[in-house]
N, C-alpha and C. Protein backbone atom coordinates (compact mmCIF):
# COMPACT_ATOMS: atom_id res chain seq x y z
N UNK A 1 106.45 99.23 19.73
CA UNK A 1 105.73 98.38 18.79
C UNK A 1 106.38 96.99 18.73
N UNK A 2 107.35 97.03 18.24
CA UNK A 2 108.53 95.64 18.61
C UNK A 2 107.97 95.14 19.63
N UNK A 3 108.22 95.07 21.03
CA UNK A 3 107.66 94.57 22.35
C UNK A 3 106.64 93.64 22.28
N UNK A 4 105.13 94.79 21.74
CA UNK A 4 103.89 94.17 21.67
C UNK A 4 104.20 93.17 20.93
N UNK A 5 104.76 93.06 19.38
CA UNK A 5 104.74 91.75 18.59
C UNK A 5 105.28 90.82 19.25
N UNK A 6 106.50 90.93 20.44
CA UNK A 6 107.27 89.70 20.59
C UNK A 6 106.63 89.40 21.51
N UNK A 7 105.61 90.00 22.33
CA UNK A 7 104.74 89.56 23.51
C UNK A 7 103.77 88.94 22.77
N UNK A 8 103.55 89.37 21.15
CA UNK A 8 102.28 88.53 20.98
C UNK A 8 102.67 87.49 20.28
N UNK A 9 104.28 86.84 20.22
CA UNK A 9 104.67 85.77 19.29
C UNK A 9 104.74 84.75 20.83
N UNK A 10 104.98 85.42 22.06
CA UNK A 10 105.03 84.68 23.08
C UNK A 10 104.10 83.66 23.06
N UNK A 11 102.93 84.48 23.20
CA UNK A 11 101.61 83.74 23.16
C UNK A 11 101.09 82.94 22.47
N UNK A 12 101.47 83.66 21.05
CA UNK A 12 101.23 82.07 19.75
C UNK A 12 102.30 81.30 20.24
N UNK A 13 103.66 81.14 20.67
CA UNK A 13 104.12 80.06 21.16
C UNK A 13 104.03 79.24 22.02
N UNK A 14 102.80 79.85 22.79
CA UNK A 14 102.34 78.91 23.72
C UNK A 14 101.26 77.91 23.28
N UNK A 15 100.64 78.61 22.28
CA UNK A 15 99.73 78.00 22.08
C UNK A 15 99.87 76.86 20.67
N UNK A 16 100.71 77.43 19.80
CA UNK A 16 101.40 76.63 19.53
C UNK A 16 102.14 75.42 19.92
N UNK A 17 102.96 75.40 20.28
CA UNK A 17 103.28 74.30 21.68
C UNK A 17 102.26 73.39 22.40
N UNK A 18 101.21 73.91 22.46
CA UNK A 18 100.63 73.18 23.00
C UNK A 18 99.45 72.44 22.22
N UNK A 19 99.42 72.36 20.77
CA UNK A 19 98.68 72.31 19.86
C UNK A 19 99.90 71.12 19.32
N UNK A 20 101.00 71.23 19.23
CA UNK A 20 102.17 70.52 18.75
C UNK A 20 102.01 69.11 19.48
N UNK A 21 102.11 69.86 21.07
CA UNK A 21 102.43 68.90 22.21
C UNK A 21 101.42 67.54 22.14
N UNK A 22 100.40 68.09 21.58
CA UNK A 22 98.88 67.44 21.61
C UNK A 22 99.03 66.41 20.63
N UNK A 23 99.39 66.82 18.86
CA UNK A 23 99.81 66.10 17.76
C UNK A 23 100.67 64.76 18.20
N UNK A 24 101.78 65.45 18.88
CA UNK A 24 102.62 64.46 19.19
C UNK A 24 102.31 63.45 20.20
N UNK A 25 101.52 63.42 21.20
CA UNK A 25 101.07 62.74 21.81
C UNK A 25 100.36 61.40 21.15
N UNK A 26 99.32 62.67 20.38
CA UNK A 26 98.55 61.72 19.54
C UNK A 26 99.02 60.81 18.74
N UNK A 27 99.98 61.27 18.18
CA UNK A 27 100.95 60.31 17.40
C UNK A 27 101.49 59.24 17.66
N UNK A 28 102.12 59.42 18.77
CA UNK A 28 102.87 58.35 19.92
C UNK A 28 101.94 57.35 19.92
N UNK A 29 100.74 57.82 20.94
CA UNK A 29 99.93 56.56 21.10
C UNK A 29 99.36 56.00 19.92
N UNK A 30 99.25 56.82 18.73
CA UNK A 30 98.72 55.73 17.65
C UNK A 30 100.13 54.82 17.19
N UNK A 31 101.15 55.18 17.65
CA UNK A 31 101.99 54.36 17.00
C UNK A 31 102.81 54.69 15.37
N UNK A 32 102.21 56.14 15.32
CA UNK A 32 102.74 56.80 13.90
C UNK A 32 104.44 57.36 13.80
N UNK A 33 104.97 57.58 15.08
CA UNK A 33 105.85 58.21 15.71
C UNK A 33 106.34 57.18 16.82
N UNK A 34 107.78 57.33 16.62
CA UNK A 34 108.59 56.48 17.74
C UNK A 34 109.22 57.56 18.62
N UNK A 35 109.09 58.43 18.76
CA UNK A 35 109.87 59.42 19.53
C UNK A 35 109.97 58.94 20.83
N UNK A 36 110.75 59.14 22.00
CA UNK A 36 110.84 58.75 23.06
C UNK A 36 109.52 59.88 24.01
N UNK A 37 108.87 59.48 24.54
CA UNK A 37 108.42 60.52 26.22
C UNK A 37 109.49 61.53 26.65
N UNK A 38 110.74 61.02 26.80
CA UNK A 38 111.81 61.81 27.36
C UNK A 38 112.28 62.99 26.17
N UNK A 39 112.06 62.87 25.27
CA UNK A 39 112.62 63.92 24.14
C UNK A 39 111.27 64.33 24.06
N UNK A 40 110.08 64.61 23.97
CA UNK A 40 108.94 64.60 23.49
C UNK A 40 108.99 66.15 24.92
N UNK A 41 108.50 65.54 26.34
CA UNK A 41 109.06 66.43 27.73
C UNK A 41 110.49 67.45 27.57
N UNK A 42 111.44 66.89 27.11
CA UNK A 42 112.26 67.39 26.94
C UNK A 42 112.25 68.67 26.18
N UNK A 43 111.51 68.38 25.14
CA UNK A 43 111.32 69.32 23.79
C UNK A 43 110.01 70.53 24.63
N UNK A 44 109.61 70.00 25.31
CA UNK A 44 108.46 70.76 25.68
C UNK A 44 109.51 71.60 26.78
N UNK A 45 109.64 71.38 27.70
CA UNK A 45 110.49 71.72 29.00
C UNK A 45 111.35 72.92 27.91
N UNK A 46 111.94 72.78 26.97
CA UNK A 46 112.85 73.65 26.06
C UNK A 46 112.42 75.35 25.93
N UNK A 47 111.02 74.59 24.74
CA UNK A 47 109.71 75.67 24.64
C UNK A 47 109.20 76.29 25.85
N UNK A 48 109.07 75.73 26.52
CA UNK A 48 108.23 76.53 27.83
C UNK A 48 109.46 77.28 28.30
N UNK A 49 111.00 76.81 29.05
CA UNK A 49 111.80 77.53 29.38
C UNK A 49 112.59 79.15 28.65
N UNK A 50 112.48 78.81 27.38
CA UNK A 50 112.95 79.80 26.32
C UNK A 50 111.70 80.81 26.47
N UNK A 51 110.72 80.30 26.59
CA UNK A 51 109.04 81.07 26.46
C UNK A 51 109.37 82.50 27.48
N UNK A 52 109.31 81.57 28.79
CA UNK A 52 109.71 82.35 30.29
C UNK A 52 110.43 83.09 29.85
N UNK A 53 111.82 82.98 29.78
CA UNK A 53 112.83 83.76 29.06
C UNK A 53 112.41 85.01 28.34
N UNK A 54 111.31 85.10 27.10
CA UNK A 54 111.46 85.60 26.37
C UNK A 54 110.49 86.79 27.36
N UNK A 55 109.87 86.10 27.80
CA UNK A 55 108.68 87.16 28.86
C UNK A 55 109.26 88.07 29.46
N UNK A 56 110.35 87.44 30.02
CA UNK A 56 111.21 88.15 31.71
C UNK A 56 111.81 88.97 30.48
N UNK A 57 112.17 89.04 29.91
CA UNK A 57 113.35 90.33 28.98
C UNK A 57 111.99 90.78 28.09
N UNK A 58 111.08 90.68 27.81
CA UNK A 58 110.19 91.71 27.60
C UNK A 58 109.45 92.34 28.35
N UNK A 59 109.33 92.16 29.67
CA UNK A 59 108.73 92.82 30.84
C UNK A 59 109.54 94.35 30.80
N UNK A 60 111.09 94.43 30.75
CA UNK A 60 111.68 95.25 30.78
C UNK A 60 112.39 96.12 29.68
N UNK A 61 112.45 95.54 28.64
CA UNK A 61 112.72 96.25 27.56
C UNK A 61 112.38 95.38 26.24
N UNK A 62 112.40 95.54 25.25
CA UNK A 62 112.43 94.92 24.07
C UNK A 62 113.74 95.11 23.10
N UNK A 63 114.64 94.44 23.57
CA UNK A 63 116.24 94.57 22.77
C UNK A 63 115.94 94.21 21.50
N UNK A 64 116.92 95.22 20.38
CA UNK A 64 116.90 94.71 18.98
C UNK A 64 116.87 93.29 18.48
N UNK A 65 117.85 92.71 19.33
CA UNK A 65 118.15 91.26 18.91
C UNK A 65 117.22 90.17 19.40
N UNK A 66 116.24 90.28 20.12
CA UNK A 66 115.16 89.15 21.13
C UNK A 66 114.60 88.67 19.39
N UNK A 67 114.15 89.62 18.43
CA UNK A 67 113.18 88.79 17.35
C UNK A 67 114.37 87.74 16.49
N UNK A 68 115.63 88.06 16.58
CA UNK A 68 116.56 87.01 15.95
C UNK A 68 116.31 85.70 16.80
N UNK A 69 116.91 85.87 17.81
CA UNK A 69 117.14 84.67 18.97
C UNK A 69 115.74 83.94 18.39
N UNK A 70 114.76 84.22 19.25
CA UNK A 70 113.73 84.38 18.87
C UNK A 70 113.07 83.30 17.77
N UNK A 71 113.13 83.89 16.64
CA UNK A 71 113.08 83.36 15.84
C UNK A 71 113.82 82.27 15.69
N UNK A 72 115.12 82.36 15.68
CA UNK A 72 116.05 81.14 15.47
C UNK A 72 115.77 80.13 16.30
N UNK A 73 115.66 80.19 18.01
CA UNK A 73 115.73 78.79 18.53
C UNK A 73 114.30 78.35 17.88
N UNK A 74 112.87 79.01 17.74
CA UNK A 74 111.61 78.24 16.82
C UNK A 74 112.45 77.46 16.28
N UNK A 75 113.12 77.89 14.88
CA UNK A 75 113.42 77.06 13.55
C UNK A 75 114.18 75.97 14.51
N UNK A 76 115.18 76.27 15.39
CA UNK A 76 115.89 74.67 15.81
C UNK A 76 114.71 74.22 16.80
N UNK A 77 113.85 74.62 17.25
CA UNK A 77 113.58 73.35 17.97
C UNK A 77 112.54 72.75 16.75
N UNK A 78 112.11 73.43 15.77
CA UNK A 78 111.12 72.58 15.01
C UNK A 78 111.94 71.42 14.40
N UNK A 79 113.15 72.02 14.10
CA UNK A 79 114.41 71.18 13.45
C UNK A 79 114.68 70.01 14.26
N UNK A 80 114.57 70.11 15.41
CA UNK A 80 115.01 69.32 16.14
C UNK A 80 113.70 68.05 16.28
N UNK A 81 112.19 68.80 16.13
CA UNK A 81 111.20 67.54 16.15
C UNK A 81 110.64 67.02 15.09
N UNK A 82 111.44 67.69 14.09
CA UNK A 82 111.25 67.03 12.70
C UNK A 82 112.43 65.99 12.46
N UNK A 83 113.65 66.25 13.10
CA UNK A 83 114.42 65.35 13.21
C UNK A 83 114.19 63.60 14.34
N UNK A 84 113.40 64.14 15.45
CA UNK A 84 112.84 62.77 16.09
C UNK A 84 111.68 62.73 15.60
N UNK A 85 110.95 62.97 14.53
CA UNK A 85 109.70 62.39 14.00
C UNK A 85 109.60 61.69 12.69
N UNK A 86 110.83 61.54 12.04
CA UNK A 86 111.06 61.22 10.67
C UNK A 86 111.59 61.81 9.96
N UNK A 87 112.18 62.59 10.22
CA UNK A 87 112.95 63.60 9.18
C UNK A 87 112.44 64.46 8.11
N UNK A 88 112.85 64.00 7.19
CA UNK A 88 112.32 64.98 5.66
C UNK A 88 110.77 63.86 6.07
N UNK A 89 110.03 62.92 6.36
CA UNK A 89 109.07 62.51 6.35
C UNK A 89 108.21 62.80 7.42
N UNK A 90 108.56 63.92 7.98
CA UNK A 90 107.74 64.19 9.55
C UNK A 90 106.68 64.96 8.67
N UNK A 91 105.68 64.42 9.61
CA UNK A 91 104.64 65.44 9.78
C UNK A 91 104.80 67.14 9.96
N UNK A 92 105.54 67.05 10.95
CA UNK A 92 105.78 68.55 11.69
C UNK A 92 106.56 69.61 10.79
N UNK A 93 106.59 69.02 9.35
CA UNK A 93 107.63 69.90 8.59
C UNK A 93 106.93 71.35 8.71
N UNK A 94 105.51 71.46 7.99
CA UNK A 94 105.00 72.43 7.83
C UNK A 94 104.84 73.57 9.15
N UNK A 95 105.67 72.92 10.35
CA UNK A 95 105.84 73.92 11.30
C UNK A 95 106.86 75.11 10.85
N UNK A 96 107.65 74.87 9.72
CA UNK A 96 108.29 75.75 9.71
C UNK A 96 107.77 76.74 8.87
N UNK A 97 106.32 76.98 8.27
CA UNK A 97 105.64 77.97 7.04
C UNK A 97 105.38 78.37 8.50
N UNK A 98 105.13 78.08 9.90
CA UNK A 98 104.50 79.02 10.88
C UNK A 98 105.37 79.90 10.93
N UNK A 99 106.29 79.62 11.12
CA UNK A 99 107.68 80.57 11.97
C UNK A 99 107.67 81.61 10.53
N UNK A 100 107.56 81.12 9.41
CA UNK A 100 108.01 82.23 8.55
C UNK A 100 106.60 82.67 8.11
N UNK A 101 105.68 82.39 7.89
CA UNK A 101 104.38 83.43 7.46
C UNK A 101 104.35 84.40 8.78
N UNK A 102 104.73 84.20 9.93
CA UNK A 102 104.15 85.14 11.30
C UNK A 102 105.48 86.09 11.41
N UNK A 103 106.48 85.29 10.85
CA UNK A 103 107.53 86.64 11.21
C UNK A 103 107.60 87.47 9.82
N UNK A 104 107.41 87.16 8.63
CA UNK A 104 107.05 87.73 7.68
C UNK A 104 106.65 88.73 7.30
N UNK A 105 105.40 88.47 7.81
CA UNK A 105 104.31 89.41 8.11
C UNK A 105 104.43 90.74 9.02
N UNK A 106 104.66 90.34 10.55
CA UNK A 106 105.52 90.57 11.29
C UNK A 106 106.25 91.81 10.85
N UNK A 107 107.63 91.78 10.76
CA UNK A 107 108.66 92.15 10.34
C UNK A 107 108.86 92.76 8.93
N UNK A 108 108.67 91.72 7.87
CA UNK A 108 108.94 92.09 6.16
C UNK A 108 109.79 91.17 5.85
N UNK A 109 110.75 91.39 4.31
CA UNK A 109 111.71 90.78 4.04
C UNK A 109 112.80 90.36 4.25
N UNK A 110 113.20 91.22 5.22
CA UNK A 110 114.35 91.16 5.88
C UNK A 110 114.09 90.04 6.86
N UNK A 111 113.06 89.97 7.06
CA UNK A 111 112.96 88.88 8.22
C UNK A 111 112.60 87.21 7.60
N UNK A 112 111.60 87.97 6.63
CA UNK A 112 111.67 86.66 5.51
C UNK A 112 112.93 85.04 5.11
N UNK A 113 113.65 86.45 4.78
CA UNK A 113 115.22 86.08 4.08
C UNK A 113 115.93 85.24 5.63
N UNK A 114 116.16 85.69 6.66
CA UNK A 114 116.31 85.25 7.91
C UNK A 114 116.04 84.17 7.84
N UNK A 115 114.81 84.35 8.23
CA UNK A 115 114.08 83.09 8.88
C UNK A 115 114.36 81.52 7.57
N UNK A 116 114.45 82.11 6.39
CA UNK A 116 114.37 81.11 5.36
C UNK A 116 116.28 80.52 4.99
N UNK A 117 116.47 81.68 5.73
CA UNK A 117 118.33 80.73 6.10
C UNK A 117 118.22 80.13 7.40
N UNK A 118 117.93 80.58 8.16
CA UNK A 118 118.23 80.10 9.46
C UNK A 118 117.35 78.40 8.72
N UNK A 119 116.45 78.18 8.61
CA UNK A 119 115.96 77.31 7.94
C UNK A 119 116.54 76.24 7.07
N UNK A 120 117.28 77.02 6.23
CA UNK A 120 118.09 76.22 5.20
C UNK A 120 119.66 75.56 5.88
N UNK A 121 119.89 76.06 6.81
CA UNK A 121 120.77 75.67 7.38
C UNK A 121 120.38 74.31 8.72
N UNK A 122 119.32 74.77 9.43
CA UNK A 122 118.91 73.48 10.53
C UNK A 122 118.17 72.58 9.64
N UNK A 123 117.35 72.69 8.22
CA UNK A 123 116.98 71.91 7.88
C UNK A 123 117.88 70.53 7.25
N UNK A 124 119.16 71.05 6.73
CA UNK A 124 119.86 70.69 5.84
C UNK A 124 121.01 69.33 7.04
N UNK A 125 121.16 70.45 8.28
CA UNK A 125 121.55 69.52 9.09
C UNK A 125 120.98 68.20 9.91
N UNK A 126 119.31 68.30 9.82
CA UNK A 126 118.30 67.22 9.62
C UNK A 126 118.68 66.27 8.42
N UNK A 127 118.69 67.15 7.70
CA UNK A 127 118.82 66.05 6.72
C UNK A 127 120.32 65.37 6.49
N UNK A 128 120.96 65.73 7.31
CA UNK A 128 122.82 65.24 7.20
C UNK A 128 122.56 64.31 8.44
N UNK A 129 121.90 64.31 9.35
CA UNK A 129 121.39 63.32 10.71
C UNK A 129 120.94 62.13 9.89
N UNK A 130 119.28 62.56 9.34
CA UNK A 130 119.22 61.86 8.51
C UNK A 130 118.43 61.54 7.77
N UNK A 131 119.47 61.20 6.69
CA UNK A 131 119.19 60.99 5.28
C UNK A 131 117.56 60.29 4.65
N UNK A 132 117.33 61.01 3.95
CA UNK A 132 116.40 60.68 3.21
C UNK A 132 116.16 59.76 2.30
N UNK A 133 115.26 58.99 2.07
CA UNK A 133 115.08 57.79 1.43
C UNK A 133 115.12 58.55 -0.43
N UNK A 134 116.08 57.36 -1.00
CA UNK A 134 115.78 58.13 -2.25
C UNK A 134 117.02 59.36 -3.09
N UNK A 135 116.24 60.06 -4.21
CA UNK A 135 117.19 61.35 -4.03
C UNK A 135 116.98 61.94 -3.32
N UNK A 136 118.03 63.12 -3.46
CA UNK A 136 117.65 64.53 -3.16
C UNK A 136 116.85 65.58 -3.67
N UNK A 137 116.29 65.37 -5.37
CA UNK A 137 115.31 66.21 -5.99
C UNK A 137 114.29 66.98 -5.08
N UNK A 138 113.77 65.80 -4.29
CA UNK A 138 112.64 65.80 -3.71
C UNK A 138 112.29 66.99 -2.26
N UNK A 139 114.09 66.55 -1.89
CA UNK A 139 114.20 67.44 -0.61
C UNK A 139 114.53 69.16 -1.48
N UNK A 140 115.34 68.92 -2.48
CA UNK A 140 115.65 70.16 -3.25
C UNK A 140 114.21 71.07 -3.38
N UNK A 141 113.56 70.75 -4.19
CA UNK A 141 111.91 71.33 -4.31
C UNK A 141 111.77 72.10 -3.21
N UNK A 142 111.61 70.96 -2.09
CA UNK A 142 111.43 71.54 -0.47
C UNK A 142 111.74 72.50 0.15
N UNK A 143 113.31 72.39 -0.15
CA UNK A 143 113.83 74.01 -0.07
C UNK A 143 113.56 75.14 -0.96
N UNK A 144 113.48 75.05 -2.55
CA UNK A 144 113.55 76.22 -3.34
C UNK A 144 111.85 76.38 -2.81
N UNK A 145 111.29 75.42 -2.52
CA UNK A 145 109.85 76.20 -1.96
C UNK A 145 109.53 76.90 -1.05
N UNK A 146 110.09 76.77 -0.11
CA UNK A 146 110.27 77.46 1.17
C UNK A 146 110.94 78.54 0.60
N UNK A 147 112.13 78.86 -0.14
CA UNK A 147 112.28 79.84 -0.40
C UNK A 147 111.38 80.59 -1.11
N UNK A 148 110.88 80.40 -2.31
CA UNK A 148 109.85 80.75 -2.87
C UNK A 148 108.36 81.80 -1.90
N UNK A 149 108.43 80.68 -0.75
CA UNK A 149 107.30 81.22 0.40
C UNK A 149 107.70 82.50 0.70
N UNK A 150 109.10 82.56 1.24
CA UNK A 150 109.83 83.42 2.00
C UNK A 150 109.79 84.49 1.04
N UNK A 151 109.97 84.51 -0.25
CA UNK A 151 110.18 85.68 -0.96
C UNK A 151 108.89 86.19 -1.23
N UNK A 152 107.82 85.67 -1.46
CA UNK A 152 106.12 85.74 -1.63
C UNK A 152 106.19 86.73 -0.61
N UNK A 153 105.93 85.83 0.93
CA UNK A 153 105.78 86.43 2.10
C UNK A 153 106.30 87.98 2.54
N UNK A 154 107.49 87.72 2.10
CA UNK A 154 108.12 89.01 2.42
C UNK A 154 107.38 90.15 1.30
N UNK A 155 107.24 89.64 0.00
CA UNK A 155 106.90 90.86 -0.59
C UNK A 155 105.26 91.39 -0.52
N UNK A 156 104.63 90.54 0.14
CA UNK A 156 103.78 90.90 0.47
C UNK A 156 102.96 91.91 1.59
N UNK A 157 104.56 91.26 2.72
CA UNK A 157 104.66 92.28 3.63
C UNK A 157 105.00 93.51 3.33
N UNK A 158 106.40 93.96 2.39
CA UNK A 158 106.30 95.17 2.25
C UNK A 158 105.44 95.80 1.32
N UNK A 159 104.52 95.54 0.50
CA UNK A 159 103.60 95.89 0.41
C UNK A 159 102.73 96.16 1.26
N UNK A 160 102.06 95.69 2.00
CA UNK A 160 101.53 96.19 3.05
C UNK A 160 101.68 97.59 4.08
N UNK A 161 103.12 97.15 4.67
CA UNK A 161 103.88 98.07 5.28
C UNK A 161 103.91 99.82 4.12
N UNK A 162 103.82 99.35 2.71
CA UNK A 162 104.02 100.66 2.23
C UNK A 162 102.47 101.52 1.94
N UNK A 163 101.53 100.48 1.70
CA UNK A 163 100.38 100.79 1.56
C UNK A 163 99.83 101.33 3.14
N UNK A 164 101.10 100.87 4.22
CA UNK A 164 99.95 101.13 5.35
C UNK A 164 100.92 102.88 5.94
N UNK A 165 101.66 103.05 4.95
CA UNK A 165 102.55 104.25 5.61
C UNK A 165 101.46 105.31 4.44
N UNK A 166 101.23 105.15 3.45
CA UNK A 166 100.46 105.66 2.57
C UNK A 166 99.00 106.32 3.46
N UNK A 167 98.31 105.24 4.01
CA UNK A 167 97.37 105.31 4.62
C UNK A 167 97.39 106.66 5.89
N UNK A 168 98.61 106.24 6.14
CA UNK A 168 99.16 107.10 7.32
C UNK A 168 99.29 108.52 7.01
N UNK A 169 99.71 108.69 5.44
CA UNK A 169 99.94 110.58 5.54
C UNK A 169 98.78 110.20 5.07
N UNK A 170 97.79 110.03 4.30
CA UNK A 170 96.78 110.38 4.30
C UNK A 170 95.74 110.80 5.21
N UNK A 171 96.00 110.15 6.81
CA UNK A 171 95.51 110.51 7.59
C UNK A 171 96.09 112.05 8.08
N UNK A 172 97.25 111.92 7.69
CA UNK A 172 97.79 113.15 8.32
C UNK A 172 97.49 114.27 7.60
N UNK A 173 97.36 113.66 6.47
CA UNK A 173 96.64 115.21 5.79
C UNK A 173 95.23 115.55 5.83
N UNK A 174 94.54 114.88 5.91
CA UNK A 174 93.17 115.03 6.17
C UNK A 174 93.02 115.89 7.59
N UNK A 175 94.04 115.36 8.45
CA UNK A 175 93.72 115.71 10.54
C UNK A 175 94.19 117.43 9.69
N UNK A 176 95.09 117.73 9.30
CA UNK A 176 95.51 118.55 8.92
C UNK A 176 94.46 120.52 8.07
N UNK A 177 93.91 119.51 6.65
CA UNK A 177 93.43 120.21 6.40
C UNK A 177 92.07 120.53 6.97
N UNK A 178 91.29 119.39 7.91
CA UNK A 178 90.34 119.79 8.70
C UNK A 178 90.31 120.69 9.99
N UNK A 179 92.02 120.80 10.34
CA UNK A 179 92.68 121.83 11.69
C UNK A 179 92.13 123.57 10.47
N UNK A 180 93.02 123.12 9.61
CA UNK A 180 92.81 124.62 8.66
C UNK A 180 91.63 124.85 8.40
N UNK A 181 90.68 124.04 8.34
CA UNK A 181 88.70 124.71 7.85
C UNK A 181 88.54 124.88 9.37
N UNK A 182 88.92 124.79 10.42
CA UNK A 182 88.19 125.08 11.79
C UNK A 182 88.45 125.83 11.76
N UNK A 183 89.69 126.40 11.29
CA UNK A 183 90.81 127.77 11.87
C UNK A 183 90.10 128.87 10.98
N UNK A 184 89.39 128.64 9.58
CA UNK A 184 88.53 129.37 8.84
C UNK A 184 87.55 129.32 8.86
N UNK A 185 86.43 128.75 9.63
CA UNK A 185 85.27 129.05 9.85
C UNK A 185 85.22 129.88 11.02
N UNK A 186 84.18 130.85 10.64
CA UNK A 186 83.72 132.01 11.76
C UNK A 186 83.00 131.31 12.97
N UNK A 187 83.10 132.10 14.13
CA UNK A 187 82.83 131.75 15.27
C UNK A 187 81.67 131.69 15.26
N UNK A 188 80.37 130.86 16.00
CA UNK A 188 78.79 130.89 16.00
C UNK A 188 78.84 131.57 17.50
């Protein structure tokens, strides 16, 4: 089960990426964004190489640790193009509700909580690169919101997850007591 999800986070990362790749372009040429071409390729060349990566080691097994990695280089490279797009003023912030509503969901709380440190930590070092115009209130919010998401998210997931194990003996009892009425009805 693991496998299939990280084969199917592959794919939203491609497509992702290339939905990003597009923004940023767009950006560039309007002149909204100073980012260089060479970091812009660069950043892409990153995504696509890590992508490969993640393919070739899921072709053959699905190791415990691929959804950490995983997860984590997302949060730095978003970190990293929120850092050449403006910082706490990029556009691209809200890339990081992707990484955590899909692994969330995904996964549960445990992954929640993850993803919303790994977060609090590359975001924070964006913002030590650099600084934000103003206070910090503003960036503060930012974070207790994201956390806020992360704890939503997650509890929503395990809800789910418990409602969907629920679902599950119910099936099992039903396959069950319908084995026992075959086993008691007379032969025609």
């Amino acid at each position: 089960m693991e496998q299939q999800i990280e084969r199917s986070k592959v794919v939203v990362r491609w497509i992702v990426a290339a939905v990003i790749f597009g923004a940023v372009s767009y950006l560039k040429r309007a002149g909204s964004v100073t980012i260089p071409w060479s970091t812009i390729l660069t950043l892409t060349a990153a995504v696509a190489a890590l992508n490969l990566t993640y393919w070739s080691i899921l072709r053959r097994s699905s190791p415990h640790w691929l959804k950490y990695v995983t997860t984590a280089t997302d949060v730095a490279l978003i970190s990293l193009l929120v850092l050449f797009t403006g910082g706490s003023a990029s556009v691209f912030y809200v890339a990081y509700f992707i990484v955590l509503v899909s692994n969330s969901i995904r996964y549960g709380m445990g992954m929640a909580l993850y993803v919303a440190t790994v977060y609090n930590v590359t975001y924070v070092a964006v913002l030590g690169v650099v600084s934000p115009a103003g206070d910090l209130t503003t960036e503060a919010v930012k974070i207790l919101a994201f956390w806020g998401v992360a704890l939503y998210a997650g509890y929503l997931a395990m809800r789910f997850q418990r409602y969907a194990r629920i679902l599950e003996s119910y099936e099992e009892t039903i396959a069950k007591l319908r084995a026992e009425l075959t086993g008691l009805r007379p032969a025609k």
